[in-house]
Protein backbone atom coordinates (compact mmCIF):
# COMPACT_ATOMS: atom_id res chain seq x y z
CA UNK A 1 0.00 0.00 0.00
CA UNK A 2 2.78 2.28 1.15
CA UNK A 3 4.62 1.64 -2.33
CA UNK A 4 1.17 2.21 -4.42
CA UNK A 5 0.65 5.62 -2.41
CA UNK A 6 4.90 6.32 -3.11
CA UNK A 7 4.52 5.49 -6.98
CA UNK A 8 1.69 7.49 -6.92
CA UNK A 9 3.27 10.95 -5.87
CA UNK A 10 6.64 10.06 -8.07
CA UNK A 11 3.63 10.12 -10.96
CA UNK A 12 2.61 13.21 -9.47
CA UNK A 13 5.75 15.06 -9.22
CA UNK A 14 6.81 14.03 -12.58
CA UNK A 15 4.30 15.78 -14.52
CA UNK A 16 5.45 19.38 -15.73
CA UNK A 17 4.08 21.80 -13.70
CA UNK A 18 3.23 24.55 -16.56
CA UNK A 19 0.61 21.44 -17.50
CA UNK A 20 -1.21 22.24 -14.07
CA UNK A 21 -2.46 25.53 -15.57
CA UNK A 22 -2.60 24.60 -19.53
CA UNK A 23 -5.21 27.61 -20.07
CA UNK A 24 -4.67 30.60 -18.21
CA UNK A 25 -6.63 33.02 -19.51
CA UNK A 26 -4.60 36.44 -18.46
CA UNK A 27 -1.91 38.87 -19.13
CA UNK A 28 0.15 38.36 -16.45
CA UNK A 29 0.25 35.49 -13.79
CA UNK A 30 2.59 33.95 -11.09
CA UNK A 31 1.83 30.99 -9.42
CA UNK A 32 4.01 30.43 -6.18
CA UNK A 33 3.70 26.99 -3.95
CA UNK A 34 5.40 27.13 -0.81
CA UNK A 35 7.71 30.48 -1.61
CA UNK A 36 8.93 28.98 -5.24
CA UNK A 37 7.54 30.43 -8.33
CA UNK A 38 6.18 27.57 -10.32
CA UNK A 39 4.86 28.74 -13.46
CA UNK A 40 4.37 32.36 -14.52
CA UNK A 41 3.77 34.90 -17.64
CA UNK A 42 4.84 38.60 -17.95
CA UNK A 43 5.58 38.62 -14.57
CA UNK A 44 7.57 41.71 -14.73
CA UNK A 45 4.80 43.77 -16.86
CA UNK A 46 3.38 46.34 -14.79
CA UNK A 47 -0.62 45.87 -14.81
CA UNK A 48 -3.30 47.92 -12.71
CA UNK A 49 -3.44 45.97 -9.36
CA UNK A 50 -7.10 46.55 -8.76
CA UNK A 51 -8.28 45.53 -5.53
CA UNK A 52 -4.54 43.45 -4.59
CA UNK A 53 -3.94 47.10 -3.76
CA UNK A 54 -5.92 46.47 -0.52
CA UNK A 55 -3.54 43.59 0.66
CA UNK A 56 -0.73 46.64 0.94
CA UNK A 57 -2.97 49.17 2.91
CA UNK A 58 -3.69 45.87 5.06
CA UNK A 59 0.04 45.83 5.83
CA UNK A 60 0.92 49.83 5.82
CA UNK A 61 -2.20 49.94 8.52
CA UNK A 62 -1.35 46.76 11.14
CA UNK A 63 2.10 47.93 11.22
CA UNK A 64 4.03 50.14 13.79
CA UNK A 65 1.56 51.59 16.51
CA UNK A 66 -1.78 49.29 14.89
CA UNK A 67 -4.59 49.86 17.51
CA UNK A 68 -7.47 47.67 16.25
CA UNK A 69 -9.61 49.18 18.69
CA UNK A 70 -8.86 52.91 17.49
CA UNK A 71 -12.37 54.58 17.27
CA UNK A 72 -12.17 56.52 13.50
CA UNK A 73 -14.48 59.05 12.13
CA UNK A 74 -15.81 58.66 8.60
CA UNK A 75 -14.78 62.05 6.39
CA UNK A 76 -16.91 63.14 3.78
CA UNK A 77 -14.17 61.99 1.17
CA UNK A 78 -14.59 58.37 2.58
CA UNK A 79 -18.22 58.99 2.43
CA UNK A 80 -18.03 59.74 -1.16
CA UNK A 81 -15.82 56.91 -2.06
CA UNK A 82 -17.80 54.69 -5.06
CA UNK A 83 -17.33 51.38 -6.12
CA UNK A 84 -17.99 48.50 -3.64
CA UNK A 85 -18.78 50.25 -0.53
CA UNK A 86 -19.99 49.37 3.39
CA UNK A 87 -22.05 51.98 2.72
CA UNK A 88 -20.02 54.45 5.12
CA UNK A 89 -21.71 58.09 6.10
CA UNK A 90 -20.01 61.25 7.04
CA UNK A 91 -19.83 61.21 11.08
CA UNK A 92 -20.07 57.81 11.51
CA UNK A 93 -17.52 55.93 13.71
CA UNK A 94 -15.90 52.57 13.30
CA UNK A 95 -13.49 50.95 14.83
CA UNK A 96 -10.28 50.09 12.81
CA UNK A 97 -10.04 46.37 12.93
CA UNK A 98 -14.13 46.40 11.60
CA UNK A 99 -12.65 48.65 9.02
CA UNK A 100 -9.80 46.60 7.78
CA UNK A 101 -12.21 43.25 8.51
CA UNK A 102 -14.73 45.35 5.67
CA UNK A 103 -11.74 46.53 3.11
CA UNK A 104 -10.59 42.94 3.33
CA UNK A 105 -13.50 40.56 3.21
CA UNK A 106 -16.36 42.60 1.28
CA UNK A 107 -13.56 45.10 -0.89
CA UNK A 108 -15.35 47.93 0.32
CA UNK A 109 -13.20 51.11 -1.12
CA UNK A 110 -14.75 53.10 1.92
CA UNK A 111 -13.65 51.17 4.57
CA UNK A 112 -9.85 51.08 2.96
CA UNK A 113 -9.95 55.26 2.78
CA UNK A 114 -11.14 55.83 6.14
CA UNK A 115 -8.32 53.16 7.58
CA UNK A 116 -5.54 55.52 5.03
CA UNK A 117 -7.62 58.57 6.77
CA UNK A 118 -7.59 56.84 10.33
CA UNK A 119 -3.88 55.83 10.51
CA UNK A 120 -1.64 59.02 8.51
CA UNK A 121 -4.33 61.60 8.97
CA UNK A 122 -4.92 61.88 4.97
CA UNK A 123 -5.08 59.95 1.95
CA UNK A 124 -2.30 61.41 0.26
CA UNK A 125 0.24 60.78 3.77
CA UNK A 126 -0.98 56.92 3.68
CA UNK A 127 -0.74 56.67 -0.14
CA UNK A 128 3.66 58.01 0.94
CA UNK A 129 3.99 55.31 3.68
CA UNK A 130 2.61 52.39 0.62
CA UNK A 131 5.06 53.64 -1.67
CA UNK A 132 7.93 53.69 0.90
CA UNK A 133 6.87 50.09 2.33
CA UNK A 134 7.11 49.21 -1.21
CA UNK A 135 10.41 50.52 -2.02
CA UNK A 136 11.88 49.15 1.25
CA UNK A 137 10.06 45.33 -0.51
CA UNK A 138 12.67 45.97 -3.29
CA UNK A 139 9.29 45.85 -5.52
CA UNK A 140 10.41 47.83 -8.75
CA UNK A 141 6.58 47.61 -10.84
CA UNK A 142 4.70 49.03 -7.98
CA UNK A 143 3.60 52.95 -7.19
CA UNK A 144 0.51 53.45 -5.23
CA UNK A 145 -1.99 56.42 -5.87
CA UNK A 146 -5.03 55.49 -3.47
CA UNK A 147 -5.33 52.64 -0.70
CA UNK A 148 -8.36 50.72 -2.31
CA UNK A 149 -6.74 49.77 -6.14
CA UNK A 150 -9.55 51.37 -8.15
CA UNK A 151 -8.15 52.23 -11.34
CA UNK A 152 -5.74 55.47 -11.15
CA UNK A 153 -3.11 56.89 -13.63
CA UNK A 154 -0.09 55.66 -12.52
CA UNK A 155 -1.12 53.13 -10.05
CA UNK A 156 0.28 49.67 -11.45
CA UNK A 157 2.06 46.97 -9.86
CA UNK A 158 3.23 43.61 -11.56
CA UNK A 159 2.38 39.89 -10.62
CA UNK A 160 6.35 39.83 -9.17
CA UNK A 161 5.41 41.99 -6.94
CA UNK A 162 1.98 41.40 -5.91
CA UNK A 163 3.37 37.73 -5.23
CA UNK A 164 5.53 39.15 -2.74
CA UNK A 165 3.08 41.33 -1.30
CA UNK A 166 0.96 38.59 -0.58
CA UNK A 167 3.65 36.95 1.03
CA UNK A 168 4.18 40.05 3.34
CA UNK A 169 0.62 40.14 3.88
């Protein structure tokens, strides 16, 4: 039995792993197991990062001095934030860990400017410490322009470096 079950993951390991992924229907890709890229395309080509953009506020925000309990008050910028949303008011109060549980699990853009708003006072301060945490990754595709990845002229990032920033995350 244990020489079936041994034969069977030789098999298994044998097979080429671009095969695992014979159709992948995108630009740009990079498939990591374990910390080793396995199979990739155009990894280097800077692409808008969409919504990965939220796995960097994520990081900027729970870093030096996080306070999940930190009571935040909702600006009328946040409030006017479109795309997928909490729906967030002017006034309201949240606390930052709801915050980044709503950027993170329902993508709400809101919920990702009031965090940026919460933690460096503005937008435009957060936006400055994403850039610098990605500089200090060594990530050479990425520049930030706003902490929830809607599209913005100039904000791109490449699968390289989204890889590692999900590995940071």
């Amino acid at each position: 039995m244990l020489t079936l079950a041994g034969a069977a993951l030789a098999l298994t390991l044998a097979a080429p792993v671009p095969d695992l992924f014979p159709k992948a229907e995108t630009d740009a890709y990079l498939l990591v197991v374990d910390g080793v890229a396995v199979s990739g395309r155009a990894v280097d080509v800077p692409h808008p990062p969409a919504s990965l953009v939220k796995l960097m506020t994520a990081i900027v925000a729970t870093g030096e001095g996080w306070d999940p309990s930190q009571v935040v008050t909702v600006s009328k910028r946040t409030a006017s934030e479109g795309g997928a949303t909490l729906p967030l008011k002017a006034g309201d109060r949240m606390i930052a860990g709801d915050l980044l549980t709503a950027m993170l699990i329902r993508s709400a853009n809101d919920a990702a400017v009031a965090l940026a708003e919460g933690r460096a006072g503005s937008v435009e301060k957060f936006v400055e410490a994403m850039n610098a945490k990605a500089k200090g990754m060594g990530l050479t595709a990425t520049r930030f322009v706003n902490p929830h990845g809607r599209d913005a002229e100039g904000q791109t990032s490449s699968a390289a470096d989204l890889a590692a920033i999900a590995e940071e995350a």
